[in-house]
N, C-alpha and C. Protein backbone atom coordinates (compact mmCIF):
# COMPACT_ATOMS: atom_id res chain seq x y z
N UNK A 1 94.57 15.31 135.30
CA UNK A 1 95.41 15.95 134.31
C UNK A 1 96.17 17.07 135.00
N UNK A 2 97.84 16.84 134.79
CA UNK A 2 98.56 17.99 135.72
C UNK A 2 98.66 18.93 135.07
N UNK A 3 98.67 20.02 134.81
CA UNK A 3 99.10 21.56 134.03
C UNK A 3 100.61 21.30 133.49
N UNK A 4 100.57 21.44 132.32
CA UNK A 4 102.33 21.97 131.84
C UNK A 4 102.64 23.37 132.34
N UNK A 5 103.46 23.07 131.69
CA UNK A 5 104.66 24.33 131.95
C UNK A 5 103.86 25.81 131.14
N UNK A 6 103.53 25.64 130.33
CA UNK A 6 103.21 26.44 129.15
C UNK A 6 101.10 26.52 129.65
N UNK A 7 100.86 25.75 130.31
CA UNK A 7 99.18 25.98 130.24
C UNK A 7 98.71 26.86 131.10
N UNK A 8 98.02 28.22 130.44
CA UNK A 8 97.36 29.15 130.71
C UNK A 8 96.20 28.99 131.84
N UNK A 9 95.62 29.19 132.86
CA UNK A 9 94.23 28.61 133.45
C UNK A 9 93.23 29.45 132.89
N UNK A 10 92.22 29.15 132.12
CA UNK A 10 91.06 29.42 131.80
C UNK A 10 90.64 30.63 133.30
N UNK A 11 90.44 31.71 132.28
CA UNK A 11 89.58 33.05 133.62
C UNK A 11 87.92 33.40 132.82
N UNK A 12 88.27 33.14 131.54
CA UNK A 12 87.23 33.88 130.71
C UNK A 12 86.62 32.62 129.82
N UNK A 13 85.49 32.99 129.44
CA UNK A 13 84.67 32.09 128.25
C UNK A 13 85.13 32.55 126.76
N UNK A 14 85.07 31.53 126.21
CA UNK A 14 85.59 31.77 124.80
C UNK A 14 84.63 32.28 124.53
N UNK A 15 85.00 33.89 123.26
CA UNK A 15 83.78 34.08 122.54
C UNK A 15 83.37 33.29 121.59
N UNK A 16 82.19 33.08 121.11
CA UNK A 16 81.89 32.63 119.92
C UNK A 16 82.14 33.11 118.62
N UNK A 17 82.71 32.37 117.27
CA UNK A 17 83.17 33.07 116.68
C UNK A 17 82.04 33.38 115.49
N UNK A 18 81.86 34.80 114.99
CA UNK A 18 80.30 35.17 113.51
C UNK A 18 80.22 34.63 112.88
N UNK A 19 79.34 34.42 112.43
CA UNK A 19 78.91 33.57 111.27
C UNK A 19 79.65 34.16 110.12
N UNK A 20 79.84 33.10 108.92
CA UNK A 20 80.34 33.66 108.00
C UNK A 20 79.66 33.72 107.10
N UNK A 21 79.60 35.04 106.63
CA UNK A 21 78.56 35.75 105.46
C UNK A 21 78.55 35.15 104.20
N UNK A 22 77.59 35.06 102.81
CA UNK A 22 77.70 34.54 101.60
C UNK A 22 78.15 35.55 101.30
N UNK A 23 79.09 35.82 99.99
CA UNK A 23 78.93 36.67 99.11
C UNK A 23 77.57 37.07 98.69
N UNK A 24 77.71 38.42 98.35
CA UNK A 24 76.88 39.06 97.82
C UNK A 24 76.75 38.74 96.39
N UNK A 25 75.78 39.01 95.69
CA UNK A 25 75.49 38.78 93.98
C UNK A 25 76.60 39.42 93.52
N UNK A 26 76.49 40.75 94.21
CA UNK A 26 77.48 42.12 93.17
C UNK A 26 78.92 41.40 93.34
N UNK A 27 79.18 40.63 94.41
CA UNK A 27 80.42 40.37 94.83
C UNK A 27 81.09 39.25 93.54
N UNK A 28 79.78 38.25 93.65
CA UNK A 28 79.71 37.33 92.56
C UNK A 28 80.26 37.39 90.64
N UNK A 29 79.76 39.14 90.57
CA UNK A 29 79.48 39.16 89.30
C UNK A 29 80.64 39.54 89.17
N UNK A 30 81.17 40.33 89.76
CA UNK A 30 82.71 40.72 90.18
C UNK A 30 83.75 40.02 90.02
N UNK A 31 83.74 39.10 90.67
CA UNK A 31 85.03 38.20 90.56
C UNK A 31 84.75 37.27 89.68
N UNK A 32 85.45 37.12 88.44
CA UNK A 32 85.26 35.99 87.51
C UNK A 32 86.31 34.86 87.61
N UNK A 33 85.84 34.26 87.58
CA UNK A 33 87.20 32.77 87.83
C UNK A 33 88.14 33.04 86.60
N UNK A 34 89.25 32.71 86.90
CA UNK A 34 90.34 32.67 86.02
C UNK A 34 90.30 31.71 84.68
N UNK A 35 89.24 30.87 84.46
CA UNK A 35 88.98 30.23 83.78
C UNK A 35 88.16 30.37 82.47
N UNK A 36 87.80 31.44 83.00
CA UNK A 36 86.37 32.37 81.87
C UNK A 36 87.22 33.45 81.28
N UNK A 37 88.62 33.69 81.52
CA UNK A 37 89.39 34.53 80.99
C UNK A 37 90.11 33.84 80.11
N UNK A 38 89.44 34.50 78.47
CA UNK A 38 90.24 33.77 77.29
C UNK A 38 91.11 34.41 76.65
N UNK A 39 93.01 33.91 76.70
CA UNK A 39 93.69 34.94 75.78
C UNK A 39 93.70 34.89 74.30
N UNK A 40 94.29 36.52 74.06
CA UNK A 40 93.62 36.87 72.88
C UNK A 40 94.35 35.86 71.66
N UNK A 41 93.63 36.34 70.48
CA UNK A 41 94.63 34.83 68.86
C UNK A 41 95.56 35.46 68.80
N UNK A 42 96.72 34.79 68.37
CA UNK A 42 98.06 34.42 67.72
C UNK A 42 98.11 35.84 66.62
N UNK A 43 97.01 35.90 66.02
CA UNK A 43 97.28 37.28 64.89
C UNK A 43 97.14 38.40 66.15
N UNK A 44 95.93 38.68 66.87
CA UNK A 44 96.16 39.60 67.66
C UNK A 44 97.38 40.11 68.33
N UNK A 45 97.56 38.99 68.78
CA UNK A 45 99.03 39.53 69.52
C UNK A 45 100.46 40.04 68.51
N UNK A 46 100.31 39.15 67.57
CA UNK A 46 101.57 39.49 66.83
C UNK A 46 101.62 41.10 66.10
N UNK A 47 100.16 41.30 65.90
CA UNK A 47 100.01 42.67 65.63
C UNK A 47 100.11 43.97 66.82
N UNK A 48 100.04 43.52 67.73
CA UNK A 48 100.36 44.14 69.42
C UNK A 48 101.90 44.28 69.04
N UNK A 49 102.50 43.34 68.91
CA UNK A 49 104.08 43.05 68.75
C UNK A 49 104.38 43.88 67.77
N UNK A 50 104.23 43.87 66.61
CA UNK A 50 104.51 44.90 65.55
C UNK A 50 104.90 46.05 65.89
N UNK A 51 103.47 46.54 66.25
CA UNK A 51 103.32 47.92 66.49
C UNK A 51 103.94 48.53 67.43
N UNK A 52 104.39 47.51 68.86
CA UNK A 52 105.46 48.02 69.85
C UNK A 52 106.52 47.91 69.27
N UNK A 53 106.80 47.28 68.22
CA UNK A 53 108.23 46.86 67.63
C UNK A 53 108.36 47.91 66.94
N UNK A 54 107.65 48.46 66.37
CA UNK A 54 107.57 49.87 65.36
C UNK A 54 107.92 51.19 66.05
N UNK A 55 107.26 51.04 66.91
CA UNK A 55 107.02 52.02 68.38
C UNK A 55 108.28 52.42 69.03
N UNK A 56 109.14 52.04 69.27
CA UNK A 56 110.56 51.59 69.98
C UNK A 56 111.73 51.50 69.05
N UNK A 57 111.33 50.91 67.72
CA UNK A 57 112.63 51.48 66.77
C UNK A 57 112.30 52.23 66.18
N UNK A 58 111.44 53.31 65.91
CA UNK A 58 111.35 54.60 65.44
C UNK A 58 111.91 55.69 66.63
N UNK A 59 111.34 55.65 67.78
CA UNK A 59 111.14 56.21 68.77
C UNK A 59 113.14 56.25 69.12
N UNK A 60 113.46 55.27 69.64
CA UNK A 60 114.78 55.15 69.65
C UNK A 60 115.52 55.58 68.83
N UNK A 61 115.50 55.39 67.09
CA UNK A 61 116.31 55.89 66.27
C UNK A 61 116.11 57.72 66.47
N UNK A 62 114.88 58.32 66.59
CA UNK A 62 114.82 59.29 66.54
C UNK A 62 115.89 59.91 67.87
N UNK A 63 116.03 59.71 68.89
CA UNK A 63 116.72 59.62 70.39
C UNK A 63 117.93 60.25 69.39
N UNK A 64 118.52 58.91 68.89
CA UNK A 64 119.54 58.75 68.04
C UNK A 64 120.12 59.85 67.16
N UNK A 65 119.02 60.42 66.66
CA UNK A 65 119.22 61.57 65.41
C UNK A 65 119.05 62.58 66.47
N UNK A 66 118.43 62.94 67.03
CA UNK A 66 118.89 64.55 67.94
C UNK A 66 119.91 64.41 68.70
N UNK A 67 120.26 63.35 69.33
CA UNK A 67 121.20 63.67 70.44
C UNK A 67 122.15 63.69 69.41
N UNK A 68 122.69 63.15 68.15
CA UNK A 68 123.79 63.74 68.04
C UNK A 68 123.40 64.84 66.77
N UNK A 69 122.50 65.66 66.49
CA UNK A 69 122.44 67.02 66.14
C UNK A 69 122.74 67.82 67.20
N UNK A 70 122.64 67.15 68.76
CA UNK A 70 122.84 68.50 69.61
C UNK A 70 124.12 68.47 69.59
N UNK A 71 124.63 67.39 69.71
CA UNK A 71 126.45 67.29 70.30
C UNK A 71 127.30 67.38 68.61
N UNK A 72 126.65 68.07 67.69
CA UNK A 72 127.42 67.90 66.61
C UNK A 72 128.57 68.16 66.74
N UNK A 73 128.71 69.83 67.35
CA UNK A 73 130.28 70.38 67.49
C UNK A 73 131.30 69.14 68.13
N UNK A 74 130.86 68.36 69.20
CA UNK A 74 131.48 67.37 69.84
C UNK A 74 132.31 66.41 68.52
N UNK A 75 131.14 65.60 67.55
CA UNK A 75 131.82 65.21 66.47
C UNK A 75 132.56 65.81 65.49
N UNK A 76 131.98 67.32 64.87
CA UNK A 76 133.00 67.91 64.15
C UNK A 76 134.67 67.80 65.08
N UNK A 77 134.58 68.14 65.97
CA UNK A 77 135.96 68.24 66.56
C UNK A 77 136.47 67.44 66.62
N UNK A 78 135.69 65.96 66.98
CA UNK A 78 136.18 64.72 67.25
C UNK A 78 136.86 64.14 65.54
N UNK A 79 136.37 64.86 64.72
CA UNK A 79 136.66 64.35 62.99
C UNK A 79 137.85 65.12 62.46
N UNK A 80 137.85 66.42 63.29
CA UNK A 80 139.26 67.19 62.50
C UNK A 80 140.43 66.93 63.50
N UNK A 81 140.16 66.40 64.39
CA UNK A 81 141.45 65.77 65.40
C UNK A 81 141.87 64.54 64.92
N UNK A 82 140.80 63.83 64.74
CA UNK A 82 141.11 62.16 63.83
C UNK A 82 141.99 62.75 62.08
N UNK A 83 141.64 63.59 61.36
CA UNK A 83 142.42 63.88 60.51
C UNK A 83 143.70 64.28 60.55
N UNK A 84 143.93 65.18 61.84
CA UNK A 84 145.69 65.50 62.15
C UNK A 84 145.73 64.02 62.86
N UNK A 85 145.15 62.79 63.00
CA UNK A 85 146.06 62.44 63.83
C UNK A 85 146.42 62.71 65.13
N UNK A 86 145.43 63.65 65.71
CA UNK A 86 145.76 64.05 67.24
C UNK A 86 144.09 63.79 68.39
N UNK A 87 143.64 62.84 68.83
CA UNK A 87 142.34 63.02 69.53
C UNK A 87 143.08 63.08 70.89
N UNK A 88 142.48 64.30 71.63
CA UNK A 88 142.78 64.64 72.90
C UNK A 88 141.76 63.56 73.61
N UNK A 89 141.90 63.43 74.74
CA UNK A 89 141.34 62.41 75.95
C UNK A 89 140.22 63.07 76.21
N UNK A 90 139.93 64.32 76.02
CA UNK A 90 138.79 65.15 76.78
C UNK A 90 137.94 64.74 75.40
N UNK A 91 137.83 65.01 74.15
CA UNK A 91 137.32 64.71 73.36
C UNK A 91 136.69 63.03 72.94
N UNK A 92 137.68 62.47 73.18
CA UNK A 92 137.32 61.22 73.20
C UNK A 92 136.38 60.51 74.34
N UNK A 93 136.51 61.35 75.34
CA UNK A 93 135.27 60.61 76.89
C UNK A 93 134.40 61.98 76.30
N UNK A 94 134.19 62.79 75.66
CA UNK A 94 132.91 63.64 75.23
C UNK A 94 132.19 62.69 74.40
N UNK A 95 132.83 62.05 73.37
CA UNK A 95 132.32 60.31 72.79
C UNK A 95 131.61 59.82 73.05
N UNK A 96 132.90 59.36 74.03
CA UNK A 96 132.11 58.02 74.59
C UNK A 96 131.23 58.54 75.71
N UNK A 97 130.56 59.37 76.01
CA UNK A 97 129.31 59.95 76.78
C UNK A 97 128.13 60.19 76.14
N UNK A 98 128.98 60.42 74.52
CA UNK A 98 127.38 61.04 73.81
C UNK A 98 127.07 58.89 73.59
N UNK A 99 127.47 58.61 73.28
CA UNK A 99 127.63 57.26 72.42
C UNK A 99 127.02 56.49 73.97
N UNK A 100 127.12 56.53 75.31
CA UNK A 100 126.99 56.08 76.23
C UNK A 100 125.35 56.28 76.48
N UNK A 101 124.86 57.74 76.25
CA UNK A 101 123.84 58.57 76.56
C UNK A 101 123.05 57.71 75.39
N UNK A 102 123.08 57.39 73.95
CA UNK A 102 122.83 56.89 73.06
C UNK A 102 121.75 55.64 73.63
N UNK A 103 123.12 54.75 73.50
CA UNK A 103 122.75 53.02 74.22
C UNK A 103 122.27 53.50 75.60
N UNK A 104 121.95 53.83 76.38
CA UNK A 104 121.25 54.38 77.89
C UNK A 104 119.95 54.04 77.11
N UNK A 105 119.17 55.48 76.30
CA UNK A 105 117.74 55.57 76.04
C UNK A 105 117.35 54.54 74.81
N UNK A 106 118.33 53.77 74.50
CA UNK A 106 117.95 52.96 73.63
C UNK A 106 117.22 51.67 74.31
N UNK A 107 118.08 51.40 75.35
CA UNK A 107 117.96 49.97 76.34
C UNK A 107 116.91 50.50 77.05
N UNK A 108 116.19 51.72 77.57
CA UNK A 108 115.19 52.36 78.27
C UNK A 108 114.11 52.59 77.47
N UNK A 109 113.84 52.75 76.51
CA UNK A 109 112.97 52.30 75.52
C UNK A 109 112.63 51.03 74.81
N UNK A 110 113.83 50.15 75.08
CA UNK A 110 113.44 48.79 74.57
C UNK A 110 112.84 48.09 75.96
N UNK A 111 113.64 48.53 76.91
CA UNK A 111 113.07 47.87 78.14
C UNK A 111 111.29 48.38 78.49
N UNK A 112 110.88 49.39 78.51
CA UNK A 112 109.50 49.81 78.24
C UNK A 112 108.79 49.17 77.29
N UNK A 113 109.22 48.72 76.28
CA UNK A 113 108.78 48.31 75.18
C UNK A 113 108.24 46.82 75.33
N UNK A 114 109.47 46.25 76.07
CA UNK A 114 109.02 44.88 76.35
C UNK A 114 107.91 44.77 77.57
N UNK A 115 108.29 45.64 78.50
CA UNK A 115 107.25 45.97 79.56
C UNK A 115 105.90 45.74 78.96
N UNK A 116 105.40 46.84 78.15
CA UNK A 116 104.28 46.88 77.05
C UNK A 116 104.12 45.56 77.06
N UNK A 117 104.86 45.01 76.09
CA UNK A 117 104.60 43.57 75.12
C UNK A 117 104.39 42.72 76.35
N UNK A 118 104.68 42.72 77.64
CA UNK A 118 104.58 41.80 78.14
C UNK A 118 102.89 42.03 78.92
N UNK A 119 102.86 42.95 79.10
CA UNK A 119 101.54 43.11 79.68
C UNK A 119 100.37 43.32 78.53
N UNK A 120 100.66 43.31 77.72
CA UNK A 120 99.63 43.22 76.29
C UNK A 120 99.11 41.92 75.94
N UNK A 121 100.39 41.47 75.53
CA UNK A 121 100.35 39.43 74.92
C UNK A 121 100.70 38.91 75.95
N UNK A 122 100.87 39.21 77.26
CA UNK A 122 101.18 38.16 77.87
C UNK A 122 102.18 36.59 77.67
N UNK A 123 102.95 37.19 77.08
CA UNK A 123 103.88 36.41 76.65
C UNK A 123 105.52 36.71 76.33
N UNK A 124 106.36 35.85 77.04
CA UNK A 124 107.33 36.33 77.03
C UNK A 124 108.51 36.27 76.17
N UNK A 125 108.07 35.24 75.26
CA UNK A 125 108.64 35.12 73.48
C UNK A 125 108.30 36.44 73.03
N UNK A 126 107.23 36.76 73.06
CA UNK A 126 106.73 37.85 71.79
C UNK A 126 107.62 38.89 72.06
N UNK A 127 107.36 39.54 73.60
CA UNK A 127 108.57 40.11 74.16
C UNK A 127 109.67 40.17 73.59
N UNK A 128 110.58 38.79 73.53
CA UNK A 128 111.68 38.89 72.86
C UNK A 128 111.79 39.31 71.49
N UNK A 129 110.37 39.11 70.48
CA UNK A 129 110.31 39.03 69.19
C UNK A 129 110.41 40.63 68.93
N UNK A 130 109.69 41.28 70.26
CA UNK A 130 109.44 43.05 69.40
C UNK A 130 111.11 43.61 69.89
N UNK A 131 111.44 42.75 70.75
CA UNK A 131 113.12 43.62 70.85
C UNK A 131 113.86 43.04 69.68
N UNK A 132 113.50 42.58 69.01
CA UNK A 132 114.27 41.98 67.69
C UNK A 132 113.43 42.78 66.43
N UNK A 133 112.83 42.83 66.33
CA UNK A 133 112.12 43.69 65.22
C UNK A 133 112.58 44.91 65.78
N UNK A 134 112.60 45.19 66.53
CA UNK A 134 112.40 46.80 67.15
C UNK A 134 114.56 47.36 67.06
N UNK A 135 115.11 46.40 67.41
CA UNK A 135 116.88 46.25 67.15
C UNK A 135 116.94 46.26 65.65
N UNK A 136 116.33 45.47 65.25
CA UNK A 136 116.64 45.51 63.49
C UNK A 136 116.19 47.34 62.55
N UNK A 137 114.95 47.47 63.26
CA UNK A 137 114.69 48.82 62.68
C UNK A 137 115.65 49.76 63.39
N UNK A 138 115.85 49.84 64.58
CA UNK A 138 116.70 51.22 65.13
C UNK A 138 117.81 50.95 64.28
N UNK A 139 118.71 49.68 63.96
CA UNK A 139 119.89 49.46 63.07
C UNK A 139 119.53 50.34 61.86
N UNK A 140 118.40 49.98 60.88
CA UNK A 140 118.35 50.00 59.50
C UNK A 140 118.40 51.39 59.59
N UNK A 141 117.76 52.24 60.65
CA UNK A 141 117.55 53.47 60.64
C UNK A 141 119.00 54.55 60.79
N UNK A 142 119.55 53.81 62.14
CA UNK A 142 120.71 54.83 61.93
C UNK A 142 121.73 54.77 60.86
N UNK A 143 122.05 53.32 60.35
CA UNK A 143 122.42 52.76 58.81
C UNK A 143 122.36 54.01 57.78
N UNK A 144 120.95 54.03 57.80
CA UNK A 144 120.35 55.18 56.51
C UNK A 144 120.65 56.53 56.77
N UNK A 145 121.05 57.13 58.34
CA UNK A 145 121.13 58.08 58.66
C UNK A 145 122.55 58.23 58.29
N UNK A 146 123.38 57.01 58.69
CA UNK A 146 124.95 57.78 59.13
C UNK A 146 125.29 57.69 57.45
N UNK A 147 124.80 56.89 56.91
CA UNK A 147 125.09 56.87 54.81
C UNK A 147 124.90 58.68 54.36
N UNK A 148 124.35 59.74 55.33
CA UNK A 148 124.13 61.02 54.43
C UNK A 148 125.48 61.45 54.88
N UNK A 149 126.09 62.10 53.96
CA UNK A 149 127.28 62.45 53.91
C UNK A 149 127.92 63.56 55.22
N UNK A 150 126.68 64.85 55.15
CA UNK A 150 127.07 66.02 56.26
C UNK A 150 126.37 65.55 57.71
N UNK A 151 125.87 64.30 57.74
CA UNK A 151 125.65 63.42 59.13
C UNK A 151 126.56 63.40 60.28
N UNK A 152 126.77 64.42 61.08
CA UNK A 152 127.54 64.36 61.79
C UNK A 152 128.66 63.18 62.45
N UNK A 153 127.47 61.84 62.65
CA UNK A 153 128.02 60.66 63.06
C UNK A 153 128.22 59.85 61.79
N UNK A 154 128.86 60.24 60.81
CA UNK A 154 128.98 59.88 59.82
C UNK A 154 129.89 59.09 59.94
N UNK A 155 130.02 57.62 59.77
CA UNK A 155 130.80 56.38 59.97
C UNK A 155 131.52 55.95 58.14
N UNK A 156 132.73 56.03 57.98
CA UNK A 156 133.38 55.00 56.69
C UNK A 156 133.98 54.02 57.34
N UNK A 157 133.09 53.03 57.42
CA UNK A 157 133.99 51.69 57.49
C UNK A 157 134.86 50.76 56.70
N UNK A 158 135.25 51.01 55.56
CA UNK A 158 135.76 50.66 54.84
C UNK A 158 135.53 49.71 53.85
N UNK A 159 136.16 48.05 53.24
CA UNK A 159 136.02 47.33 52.48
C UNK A 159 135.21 46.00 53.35
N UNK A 160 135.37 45.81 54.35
CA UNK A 160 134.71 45.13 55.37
C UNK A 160 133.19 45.70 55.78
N UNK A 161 132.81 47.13 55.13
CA UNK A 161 131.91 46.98 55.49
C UNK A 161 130.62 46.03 55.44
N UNK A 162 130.31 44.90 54.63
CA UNK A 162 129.06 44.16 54.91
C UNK A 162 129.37 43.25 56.10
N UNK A 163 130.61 42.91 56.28
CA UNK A 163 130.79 41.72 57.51
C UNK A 163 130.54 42.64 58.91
N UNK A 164 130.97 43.98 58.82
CA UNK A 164 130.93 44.70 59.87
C UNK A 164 129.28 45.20 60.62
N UNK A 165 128.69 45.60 59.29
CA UNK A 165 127.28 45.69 59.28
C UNK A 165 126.22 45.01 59.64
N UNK A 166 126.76 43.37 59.68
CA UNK A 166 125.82 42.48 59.37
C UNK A 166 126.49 41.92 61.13
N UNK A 167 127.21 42.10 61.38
CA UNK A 167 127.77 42.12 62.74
C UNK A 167 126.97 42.65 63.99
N UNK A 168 127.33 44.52 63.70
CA UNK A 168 126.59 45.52 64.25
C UNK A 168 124.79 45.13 64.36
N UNK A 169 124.17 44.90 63.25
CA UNK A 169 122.87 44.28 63.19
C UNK A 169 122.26 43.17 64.12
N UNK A 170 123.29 42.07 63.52
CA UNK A 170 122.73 40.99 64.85
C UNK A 170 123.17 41.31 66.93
N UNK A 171 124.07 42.41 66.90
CA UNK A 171 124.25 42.94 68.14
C UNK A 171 122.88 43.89 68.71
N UNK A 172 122.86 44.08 67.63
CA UNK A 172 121.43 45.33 68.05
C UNK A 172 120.33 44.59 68.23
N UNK A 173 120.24 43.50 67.20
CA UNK A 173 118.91 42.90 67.42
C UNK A 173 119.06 41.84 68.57
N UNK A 174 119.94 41.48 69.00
CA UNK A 174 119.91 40.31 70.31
C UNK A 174 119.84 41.23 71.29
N UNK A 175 120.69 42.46 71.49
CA UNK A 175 120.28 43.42 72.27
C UNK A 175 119.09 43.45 72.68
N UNK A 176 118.68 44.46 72.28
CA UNK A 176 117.01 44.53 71.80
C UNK A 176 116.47 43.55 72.39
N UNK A 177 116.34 42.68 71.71
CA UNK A 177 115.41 41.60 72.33
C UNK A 177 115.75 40.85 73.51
N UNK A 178 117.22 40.89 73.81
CA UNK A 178 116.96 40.63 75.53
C UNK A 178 116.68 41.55 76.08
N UNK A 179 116.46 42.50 76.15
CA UNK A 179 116.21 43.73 77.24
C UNK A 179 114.91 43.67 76.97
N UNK A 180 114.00 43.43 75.65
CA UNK A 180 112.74 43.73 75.79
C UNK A 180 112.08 42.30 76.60
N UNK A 181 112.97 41.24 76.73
CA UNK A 181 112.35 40.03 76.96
C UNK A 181 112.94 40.16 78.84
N UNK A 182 113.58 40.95 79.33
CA UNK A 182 113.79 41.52 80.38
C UNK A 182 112.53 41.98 81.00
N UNK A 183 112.00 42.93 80.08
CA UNK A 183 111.22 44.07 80.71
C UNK A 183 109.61 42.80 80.43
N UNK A 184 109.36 42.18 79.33
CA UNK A 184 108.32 41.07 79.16
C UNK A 184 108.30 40.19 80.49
N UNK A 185 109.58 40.17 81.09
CA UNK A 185 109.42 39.18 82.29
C UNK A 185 108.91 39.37 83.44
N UNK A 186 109.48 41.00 83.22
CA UNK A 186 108.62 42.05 84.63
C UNK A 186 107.72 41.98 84.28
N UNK A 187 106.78 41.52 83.61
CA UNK A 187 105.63 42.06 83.18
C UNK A 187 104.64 41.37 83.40
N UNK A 188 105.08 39.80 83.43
CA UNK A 188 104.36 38.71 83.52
C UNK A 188 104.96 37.58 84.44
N UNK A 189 105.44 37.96 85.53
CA UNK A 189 106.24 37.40 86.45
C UNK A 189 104.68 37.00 87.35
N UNK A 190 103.99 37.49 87.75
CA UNK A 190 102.56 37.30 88.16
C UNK A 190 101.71 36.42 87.62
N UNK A 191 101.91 36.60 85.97
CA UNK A 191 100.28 35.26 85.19
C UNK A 191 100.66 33.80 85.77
N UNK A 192 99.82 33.35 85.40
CA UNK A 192 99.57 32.26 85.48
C UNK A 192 99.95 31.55 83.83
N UNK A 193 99.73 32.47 82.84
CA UNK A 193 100.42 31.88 81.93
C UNK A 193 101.57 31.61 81.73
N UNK A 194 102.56 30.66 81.69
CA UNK A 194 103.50 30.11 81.44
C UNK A 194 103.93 29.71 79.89
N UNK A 195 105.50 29.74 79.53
CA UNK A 195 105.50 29.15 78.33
C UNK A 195 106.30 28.10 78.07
């Protein structure tokens, strides 16, 4: 047998390689097979879902109601410029910043939210379900808010309002629930459960 190109000449004895140890009992009791892990019922989870869904459109609507009690002066000004007929540019990107700042912690709370839901139920429907419950309440909420008259963000939409409403609603709630079914995906990108 001639040597290749590549063959080393033997100088040393191979070591022998240790034996390989059993697990230990403790090691045993420790690791449970993936199989002995049972997920939780259909009511459990949906009540997990709820409550993050509750969690996230309260939590959000509230976001909603201070940030624009802080920036009120921003809207008073922005309302007596719309009455002459005159909105300056500086006023209008003060707006669209508070209104920007708005949808920011809304999508950052729904996205947490689904996070939650996803590492709770393990599932990435349900996920979608609490950003839809959770879009429908932040809607109903600021709805009820902007209806009080000295409400700073006080909205008249006119004779269109139910087509407009019912518009705004299903935006919030598909919202919502993709971002929470976003953050459900981070969440469970690892199980082994699949759907």
């Amino acid at each position: 047998m001639t040597p290749r190109k590549y063959d080393f000449p033997q100088t040393e004895k191979a070591i022998p390689a240790a034996p390989i140890s059993q697990p230990s009992q403790v090691q045993k009791a420790v690791a449970a097979p993936p199989s002995t892990t049972r997920p939780l019922p259909l009511f459990k989870r949906l009540k997990y879902v709820l409550n993050i869904a509750l969690v996230a459109g309260i939590m959000s609507a509230l976001f909603h109601i201070v940030i624009v009690l802080l920036y009120a002066p921003v809207f008073q000004r922005a309302t007596q410029e719309m009455v002459s007929n005159r909105l300056t540019v500086n006023t209008a990107l003060a707006l669209v910043g508070v209104q920007g700042l708005k949808v920011f912690l809304s999508l950052l709370i729904f996205f947490a939210a689904g996070f939650a839901a996803g590492k709770m139920v393990e599932r990435r429907g349900l996920g979608f379900l609490a950003g839809i419950i959770g879009g429908a309440l932040l809607f109903g909420l600021m709805l009820l808010a902007s209806s009080i008259p000295s409400y700073p963000d006080h909205i008249t939409i006119g004779r269109n309002s139910a087509t407009l409403s019912l518009l705004l609603l299903v935006v919030w709630m598909v919202g919502g629930g993709l971002i929470c079914l976003l953050g459900a995906w981070l969440a469970t990108r690892k199980h082994l459960l699949k759907e």
